[in-house]
PDB file of N, CA and C in Angstrom:
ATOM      1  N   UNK A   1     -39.352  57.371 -29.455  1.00  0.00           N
ATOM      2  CA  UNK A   1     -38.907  58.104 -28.294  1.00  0.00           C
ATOM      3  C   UNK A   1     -38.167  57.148 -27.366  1.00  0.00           C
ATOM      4  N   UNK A   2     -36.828  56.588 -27.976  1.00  0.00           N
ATOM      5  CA  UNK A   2     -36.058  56.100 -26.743  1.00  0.00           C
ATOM      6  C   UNK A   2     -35.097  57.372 -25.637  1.00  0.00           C
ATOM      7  N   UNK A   3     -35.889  56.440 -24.273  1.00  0.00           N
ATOM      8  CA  UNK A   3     -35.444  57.166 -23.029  1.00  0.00           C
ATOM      9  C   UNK A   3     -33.712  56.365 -22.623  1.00  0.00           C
ATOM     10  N   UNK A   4     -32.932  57.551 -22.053  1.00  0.00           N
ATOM     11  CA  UNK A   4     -31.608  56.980 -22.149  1.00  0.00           C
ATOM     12  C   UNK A   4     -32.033  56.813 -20.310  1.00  0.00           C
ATOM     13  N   UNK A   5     -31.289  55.112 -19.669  1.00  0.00           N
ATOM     14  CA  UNK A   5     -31.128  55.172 -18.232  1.00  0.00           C
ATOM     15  C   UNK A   5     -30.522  55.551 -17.789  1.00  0.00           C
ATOM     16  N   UNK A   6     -31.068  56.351 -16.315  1.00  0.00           N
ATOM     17  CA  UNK A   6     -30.619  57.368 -15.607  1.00  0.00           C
ATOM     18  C   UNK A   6     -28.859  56.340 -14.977  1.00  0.00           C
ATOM     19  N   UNK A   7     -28.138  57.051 -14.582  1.00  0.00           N
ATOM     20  CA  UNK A   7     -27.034  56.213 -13.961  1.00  0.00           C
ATOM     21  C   UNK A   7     -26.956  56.990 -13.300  1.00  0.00           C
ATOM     22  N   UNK A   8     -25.983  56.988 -11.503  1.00  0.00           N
ATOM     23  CA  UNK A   8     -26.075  57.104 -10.455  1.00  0.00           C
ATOM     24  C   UNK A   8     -24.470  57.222  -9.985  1.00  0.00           C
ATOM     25  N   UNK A   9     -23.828  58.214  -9.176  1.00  0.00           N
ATOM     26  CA  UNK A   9     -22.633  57.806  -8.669  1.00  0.00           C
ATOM     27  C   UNK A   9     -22.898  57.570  -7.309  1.00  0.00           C
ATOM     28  N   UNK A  10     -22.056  57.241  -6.657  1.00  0.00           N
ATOM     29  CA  UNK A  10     -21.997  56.595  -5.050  1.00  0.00           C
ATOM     30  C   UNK A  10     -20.930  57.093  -4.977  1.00  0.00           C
ATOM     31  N   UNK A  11     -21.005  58.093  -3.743  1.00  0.00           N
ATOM     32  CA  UNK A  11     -19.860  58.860  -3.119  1.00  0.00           C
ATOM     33  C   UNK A  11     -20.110  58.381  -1.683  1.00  0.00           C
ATOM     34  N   UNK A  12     -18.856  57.930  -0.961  1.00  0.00           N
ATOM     35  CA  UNK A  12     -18.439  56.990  -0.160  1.00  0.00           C
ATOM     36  C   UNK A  12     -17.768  57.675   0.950  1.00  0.00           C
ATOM     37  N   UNK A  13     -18.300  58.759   1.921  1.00  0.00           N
ATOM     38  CA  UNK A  13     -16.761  59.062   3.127  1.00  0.00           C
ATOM     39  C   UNK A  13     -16.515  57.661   3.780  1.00  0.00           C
ATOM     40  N   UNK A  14     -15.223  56.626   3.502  1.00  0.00           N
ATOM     41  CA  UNK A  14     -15.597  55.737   4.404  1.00  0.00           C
ATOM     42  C   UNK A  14     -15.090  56.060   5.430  1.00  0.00           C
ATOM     43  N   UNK A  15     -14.272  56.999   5.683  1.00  0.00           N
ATOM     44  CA  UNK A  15     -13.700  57.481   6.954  1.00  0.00           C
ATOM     45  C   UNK A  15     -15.011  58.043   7.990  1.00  0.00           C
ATOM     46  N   UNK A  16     -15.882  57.974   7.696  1.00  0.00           N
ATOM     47  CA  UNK A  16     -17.288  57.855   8.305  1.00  0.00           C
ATOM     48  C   UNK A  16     -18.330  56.772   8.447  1.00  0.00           C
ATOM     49  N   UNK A  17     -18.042  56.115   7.415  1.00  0.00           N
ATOM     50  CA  UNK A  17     -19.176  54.690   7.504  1.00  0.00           C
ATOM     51  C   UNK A  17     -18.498  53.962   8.817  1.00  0.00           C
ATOM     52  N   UNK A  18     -18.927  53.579   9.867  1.00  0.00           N
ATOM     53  CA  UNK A  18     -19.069  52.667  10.567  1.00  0.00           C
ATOM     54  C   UNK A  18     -19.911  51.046  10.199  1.00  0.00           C
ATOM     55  N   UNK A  19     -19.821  51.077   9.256  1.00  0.00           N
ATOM     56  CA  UNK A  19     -20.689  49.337   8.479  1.00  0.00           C
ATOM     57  C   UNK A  19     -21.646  48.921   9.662  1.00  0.00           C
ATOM     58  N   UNK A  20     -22.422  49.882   9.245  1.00  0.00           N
ATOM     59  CA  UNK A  20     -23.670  49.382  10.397  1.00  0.00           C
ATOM     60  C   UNK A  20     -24.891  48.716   9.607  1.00  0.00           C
ATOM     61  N   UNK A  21     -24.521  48.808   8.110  1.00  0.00           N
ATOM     62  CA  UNK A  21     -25.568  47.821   7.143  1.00  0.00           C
ATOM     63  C   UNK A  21     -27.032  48.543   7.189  1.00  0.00           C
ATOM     64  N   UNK A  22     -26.945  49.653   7.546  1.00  0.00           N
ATOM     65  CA  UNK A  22     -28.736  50.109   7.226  1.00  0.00           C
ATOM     66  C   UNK A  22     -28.533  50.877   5.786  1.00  0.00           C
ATOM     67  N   UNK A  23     -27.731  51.164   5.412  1.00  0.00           N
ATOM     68  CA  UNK A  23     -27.763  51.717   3.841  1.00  0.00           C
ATOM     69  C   UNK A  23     -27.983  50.351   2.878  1.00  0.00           C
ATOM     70  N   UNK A  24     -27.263  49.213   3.460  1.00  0.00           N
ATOM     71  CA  UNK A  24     -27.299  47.824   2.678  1.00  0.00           C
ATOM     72  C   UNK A  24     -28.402  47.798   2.932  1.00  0.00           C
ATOM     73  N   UNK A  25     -29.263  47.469   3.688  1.00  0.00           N
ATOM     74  CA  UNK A  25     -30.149  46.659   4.321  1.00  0.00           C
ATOM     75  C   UNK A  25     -31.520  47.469   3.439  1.00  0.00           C
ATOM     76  N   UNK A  26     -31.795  48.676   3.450  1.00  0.00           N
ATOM     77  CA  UNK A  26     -32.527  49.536   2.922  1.00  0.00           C
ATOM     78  C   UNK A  26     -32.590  50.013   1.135  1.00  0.00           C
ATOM     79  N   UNK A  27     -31.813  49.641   0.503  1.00  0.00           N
ATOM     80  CA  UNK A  27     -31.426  49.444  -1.044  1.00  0.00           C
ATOM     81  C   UNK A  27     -32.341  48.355  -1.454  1.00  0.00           C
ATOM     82  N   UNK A  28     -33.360  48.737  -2.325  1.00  0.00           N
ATOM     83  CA  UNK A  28     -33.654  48.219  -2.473  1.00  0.00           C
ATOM     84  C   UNK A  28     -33.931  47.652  -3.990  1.00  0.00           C
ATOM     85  N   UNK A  29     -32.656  47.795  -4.556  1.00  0.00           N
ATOM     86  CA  UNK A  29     -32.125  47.042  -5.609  1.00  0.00           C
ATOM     87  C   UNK A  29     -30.839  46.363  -5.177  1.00  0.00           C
ATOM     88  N   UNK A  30     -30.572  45.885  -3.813  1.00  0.00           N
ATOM     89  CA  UNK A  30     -29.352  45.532  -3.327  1.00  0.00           C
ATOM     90  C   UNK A  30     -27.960  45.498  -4.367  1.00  0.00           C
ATOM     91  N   UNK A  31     -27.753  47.338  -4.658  1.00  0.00           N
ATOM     92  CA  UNK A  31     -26.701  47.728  -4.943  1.00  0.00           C
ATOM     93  C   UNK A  31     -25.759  48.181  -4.083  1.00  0.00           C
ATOM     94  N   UNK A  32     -25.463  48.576  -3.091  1.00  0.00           N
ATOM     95  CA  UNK A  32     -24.775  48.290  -1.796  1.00  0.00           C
ATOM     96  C   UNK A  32     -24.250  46.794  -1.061  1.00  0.00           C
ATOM     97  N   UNK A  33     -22.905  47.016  -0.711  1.00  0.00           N
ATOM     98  CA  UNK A  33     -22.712  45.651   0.102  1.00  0.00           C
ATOM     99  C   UNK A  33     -21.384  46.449   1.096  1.00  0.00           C
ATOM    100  N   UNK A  34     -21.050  45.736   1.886  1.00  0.00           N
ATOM    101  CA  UNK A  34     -20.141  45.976   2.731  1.00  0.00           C
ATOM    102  C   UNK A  34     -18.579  45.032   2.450  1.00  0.00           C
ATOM    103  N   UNK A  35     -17.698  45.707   3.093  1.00  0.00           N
ATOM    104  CA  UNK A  35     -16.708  44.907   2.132  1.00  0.00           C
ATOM    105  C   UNK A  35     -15.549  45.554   3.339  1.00  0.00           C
ATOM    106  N   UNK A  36     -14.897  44.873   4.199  1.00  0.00           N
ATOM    107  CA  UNK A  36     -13.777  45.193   5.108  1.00  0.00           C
ATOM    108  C   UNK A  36     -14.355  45.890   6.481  1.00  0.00           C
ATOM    109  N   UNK A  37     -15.711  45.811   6.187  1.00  0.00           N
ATOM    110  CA  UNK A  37     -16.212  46.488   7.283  1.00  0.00           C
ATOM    111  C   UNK A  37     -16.805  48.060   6.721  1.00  0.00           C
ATOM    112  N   UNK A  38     -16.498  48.528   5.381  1.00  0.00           N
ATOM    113  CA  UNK A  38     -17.455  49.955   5.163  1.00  0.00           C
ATOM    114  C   UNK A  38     -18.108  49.353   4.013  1.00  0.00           C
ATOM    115  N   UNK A  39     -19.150  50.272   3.857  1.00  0.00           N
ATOM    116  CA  UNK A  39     -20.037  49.875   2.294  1.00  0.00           C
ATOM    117  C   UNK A  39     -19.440  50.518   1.039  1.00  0.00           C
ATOM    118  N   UNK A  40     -19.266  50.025   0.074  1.00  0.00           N
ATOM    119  CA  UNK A  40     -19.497  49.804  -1.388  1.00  0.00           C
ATOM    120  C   UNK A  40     -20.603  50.082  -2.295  1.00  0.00           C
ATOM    121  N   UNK A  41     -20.307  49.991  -3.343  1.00  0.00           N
ATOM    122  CA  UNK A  41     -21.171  50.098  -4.662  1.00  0.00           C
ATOM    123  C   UNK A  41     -21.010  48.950  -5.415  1.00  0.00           C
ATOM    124  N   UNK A  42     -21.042  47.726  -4.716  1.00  0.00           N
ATOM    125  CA  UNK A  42     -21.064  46.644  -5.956  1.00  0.00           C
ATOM    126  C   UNK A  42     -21.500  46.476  -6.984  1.00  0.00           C
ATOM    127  N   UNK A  43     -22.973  47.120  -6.761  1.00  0.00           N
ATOM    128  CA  UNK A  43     -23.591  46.917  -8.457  1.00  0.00           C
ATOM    129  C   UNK A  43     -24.185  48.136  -8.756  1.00  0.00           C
ATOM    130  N   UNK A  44     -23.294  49.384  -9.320  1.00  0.00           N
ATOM    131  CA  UNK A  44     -24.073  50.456  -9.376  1.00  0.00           C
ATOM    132  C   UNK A  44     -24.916  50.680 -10.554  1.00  0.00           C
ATOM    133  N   UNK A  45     -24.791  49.738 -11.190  1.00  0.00           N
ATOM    134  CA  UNK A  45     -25.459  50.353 -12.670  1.00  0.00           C
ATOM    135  C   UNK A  45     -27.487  49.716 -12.373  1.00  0.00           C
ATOM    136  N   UNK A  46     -27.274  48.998 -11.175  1.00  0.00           N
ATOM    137  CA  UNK A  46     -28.530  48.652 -10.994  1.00  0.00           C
ATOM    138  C   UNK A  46     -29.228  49.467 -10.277  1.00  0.00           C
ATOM    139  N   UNK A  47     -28.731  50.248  -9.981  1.00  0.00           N
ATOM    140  CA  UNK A  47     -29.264  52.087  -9.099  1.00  0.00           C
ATOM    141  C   UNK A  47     -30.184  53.059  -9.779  1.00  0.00           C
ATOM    142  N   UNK A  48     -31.583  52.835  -9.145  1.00  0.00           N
ATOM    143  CA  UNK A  48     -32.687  53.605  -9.511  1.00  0.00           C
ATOM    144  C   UNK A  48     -32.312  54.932  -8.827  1.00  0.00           C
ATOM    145  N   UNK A  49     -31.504  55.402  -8.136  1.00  0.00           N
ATOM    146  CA  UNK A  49     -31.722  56.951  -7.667  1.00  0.00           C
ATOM    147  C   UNK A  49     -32.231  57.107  -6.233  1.00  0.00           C
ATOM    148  N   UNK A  50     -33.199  56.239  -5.766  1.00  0.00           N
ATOM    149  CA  UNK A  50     -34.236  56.496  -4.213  1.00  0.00           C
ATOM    150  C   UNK A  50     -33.426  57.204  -3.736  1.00  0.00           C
ATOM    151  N   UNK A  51     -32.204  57.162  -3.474  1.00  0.00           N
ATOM    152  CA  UNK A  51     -31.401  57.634  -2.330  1.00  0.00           C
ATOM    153  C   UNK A  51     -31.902  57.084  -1.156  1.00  0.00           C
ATOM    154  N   UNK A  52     -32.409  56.078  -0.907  1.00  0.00           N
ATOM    155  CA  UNK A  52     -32.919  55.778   0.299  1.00  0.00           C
ATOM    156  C   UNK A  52     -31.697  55.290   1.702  1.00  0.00           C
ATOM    157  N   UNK A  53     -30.265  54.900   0.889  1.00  0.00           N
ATOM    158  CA  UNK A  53     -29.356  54.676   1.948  1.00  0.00           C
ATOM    159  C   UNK A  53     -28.811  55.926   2.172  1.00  0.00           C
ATOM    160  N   UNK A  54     -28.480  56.996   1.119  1.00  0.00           N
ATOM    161  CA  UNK A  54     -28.260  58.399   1.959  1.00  0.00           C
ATOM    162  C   UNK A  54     -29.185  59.164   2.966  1.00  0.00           C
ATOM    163  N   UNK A  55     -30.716  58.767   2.430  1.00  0.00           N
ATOM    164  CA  UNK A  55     -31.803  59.195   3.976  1.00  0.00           C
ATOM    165  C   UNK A  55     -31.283  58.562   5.161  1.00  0.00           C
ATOM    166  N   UNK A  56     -31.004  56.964   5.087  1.00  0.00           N
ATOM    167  CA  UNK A  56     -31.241  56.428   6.301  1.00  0.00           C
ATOM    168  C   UNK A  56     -29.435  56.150   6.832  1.00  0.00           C
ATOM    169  N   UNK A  57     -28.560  56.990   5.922  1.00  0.00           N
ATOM    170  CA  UNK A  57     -27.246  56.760   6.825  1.00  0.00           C
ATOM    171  C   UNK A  57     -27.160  57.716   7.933  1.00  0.00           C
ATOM    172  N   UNK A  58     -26.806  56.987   9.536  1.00  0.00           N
ATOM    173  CA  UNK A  58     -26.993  58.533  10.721  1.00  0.00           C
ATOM    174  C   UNK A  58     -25.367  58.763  10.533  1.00  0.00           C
ATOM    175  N   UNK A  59     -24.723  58.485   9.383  1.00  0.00           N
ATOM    176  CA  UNK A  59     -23.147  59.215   9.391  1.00  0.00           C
ATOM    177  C   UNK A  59     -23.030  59.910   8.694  1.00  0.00           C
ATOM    178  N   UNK A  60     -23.988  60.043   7.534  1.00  0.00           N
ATOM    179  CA  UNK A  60     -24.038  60.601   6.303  1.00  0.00           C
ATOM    180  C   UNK A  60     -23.015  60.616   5.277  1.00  0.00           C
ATOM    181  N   UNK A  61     -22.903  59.243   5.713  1.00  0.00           N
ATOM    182  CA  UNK A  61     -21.665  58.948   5.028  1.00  0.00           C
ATOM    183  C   UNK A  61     -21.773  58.547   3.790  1.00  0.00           C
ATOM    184  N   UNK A  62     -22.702  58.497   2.581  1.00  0.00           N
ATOM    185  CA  UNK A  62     -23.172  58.152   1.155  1.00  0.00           C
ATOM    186  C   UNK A  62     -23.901  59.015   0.386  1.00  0.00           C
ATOM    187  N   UNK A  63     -23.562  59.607  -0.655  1.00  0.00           N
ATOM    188  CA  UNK A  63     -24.190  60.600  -0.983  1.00  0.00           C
ATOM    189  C   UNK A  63     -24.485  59.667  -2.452  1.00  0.00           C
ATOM    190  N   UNK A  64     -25.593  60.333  -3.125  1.00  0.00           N
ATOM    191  CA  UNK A  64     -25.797  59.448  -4.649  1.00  0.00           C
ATOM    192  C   UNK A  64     -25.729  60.835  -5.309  1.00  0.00           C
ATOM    193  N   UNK A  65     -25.599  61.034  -6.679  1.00  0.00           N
ATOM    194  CA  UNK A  65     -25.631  62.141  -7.983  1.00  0.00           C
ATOM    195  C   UNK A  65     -25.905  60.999  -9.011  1.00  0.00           C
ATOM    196  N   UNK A  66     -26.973  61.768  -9.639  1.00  0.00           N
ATOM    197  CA  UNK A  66     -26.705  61.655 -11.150  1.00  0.00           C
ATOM    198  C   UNK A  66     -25.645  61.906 -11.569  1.00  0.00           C
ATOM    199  N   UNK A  67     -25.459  60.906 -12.668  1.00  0.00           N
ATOM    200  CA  UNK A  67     -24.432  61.280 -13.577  1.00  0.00           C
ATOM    201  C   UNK A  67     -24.956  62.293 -14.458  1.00  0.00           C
ATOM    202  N   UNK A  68     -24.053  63.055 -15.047  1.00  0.00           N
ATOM    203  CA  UNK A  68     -24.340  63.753 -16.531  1.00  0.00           C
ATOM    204  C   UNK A  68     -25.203  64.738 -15.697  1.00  0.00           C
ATOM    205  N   UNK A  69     -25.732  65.250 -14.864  1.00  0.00           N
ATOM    206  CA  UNK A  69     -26.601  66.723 -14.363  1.00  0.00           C
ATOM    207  C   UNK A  69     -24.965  67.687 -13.849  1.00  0.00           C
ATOM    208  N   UNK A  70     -25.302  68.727 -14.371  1.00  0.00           N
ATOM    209  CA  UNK A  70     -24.572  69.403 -13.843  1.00  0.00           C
ATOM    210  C   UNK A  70     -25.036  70.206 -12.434  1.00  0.00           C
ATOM    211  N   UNK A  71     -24.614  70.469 -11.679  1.00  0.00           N
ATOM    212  CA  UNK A  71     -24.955  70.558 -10.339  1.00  0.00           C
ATOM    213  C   UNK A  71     -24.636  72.226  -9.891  1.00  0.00           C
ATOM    214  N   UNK A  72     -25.767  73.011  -9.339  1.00  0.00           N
ATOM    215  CA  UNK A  72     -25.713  74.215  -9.205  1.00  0.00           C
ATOM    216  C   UNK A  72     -24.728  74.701  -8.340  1.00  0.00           C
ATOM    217  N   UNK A  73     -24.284  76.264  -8.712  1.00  0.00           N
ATOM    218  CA  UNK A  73     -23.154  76.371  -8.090  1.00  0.00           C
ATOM    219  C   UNK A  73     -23.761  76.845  -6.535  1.00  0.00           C
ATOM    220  N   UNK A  74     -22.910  76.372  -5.726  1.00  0.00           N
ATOM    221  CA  UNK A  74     -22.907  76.632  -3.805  1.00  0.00           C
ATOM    222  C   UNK A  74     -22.652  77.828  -4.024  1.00  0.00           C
ATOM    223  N   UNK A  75     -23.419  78.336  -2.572  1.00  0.00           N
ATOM    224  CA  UNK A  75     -23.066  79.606  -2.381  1.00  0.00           C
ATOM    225  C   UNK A  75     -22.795  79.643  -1.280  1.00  0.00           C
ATOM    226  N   UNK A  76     -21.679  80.077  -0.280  1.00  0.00           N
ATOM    227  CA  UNK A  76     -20.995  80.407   0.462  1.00  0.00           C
ATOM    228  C   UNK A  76     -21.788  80.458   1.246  1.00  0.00           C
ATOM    229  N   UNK A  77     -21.954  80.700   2.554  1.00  0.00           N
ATOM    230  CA  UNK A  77     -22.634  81.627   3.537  1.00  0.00           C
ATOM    231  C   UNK A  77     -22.590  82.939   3.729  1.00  0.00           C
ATOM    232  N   UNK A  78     -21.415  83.492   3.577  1.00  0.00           N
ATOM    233  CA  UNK A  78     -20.918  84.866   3.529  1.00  0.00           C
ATOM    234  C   UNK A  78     -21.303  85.695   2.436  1.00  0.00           C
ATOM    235  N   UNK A  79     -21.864  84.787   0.925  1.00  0.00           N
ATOM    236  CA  UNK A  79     -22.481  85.447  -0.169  1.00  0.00           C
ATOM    237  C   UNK A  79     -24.128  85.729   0.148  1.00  0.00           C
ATOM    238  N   UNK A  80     -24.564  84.980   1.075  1.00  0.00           N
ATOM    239  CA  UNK A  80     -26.310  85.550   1.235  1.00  0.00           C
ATOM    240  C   UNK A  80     -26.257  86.559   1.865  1.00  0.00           C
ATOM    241  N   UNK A  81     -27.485  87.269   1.337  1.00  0.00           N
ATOM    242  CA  UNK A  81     -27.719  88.698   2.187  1.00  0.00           C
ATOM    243  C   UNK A  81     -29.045  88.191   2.982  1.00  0.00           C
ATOM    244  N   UNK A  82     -28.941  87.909   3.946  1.00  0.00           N
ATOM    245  CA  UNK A  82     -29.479  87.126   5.425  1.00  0.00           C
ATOM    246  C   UNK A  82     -30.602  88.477   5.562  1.00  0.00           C
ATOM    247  N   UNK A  83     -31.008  89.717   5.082  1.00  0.00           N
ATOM    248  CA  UNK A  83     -31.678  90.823   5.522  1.00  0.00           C
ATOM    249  C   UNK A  83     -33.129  90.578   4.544  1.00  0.00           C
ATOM    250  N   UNK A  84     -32.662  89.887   3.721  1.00  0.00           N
ATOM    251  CA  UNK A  84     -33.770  89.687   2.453  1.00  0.00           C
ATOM    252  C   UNK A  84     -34.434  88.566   2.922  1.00  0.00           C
ATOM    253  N   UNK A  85     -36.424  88.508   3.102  1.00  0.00           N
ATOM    254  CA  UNK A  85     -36.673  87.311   3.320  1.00  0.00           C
ATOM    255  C   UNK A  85     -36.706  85.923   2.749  1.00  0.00           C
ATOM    256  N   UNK A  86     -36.207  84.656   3.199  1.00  0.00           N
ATOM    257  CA  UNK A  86     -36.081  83.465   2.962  1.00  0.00           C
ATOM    258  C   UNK A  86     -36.764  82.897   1.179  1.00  0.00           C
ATOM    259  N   UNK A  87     -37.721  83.255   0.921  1.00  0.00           N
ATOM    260  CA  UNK A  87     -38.799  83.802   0.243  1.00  0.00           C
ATOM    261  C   UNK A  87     -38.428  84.257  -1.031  1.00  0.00           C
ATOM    262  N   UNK A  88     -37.615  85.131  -0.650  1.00  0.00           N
ATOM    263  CA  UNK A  88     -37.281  85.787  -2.151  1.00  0.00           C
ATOM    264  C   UNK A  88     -35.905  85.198  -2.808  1.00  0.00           C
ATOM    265  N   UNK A  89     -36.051  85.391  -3.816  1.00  0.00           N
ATOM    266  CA  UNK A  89     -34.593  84.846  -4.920  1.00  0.00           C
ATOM    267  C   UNK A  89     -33.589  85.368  -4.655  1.00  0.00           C
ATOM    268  N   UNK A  90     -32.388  84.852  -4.003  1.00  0.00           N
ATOM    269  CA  UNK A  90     -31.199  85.447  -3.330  1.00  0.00           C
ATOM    270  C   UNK A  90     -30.147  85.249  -4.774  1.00  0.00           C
ATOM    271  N   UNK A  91     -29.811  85.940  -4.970  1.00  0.00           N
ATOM    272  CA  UNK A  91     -29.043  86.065  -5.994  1.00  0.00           C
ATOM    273  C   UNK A  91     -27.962  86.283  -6.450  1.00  0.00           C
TER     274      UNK A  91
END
């Protein structure tokens, strides 16, 4: 039973990062670095997933995905029926 490793993308607004280093600082496989003043992915293949620099960015400027998951489709706002409670399977 070989397990295949998970890999990770790093999605970057840097037009939002202000390089304030708490996404660096908080990685704690120091795969993040800063580079011109916004952060990077220097070493992404060393990325366990935590997401712990997308919790602690206040710009929200880093988002992580798995690779290879396909990702459920969004639903609009205008597609919920807001009358049905929270609760039930909106569909």
């Amino acid at each position: 039973m070989s397990e295949q490793k998970k890999s990770f993308e790093h999605i970057v607004r840097e037009r939002w990062c202000k390089g304030c280093n708490i996404c660096v600082a908080f990685c704690p496989k120091q795969v993040l670095a800063l580079r011109n003043g916004k952060v990077y992915a220097a070493h992404p293949e060393l990325c366990i997933g935590c997401r712990l620099c997308e919790i602690r960015c206040p710009d929200f400027a880093i988002e992580i995905h798995e690779k290879g998951v396909q990702k459920p489709e969004s639903q609009d706002a205008s597609d919920v029926d807001h009358t049905i409670p929270p609760e039930a399977k909106h569909a």
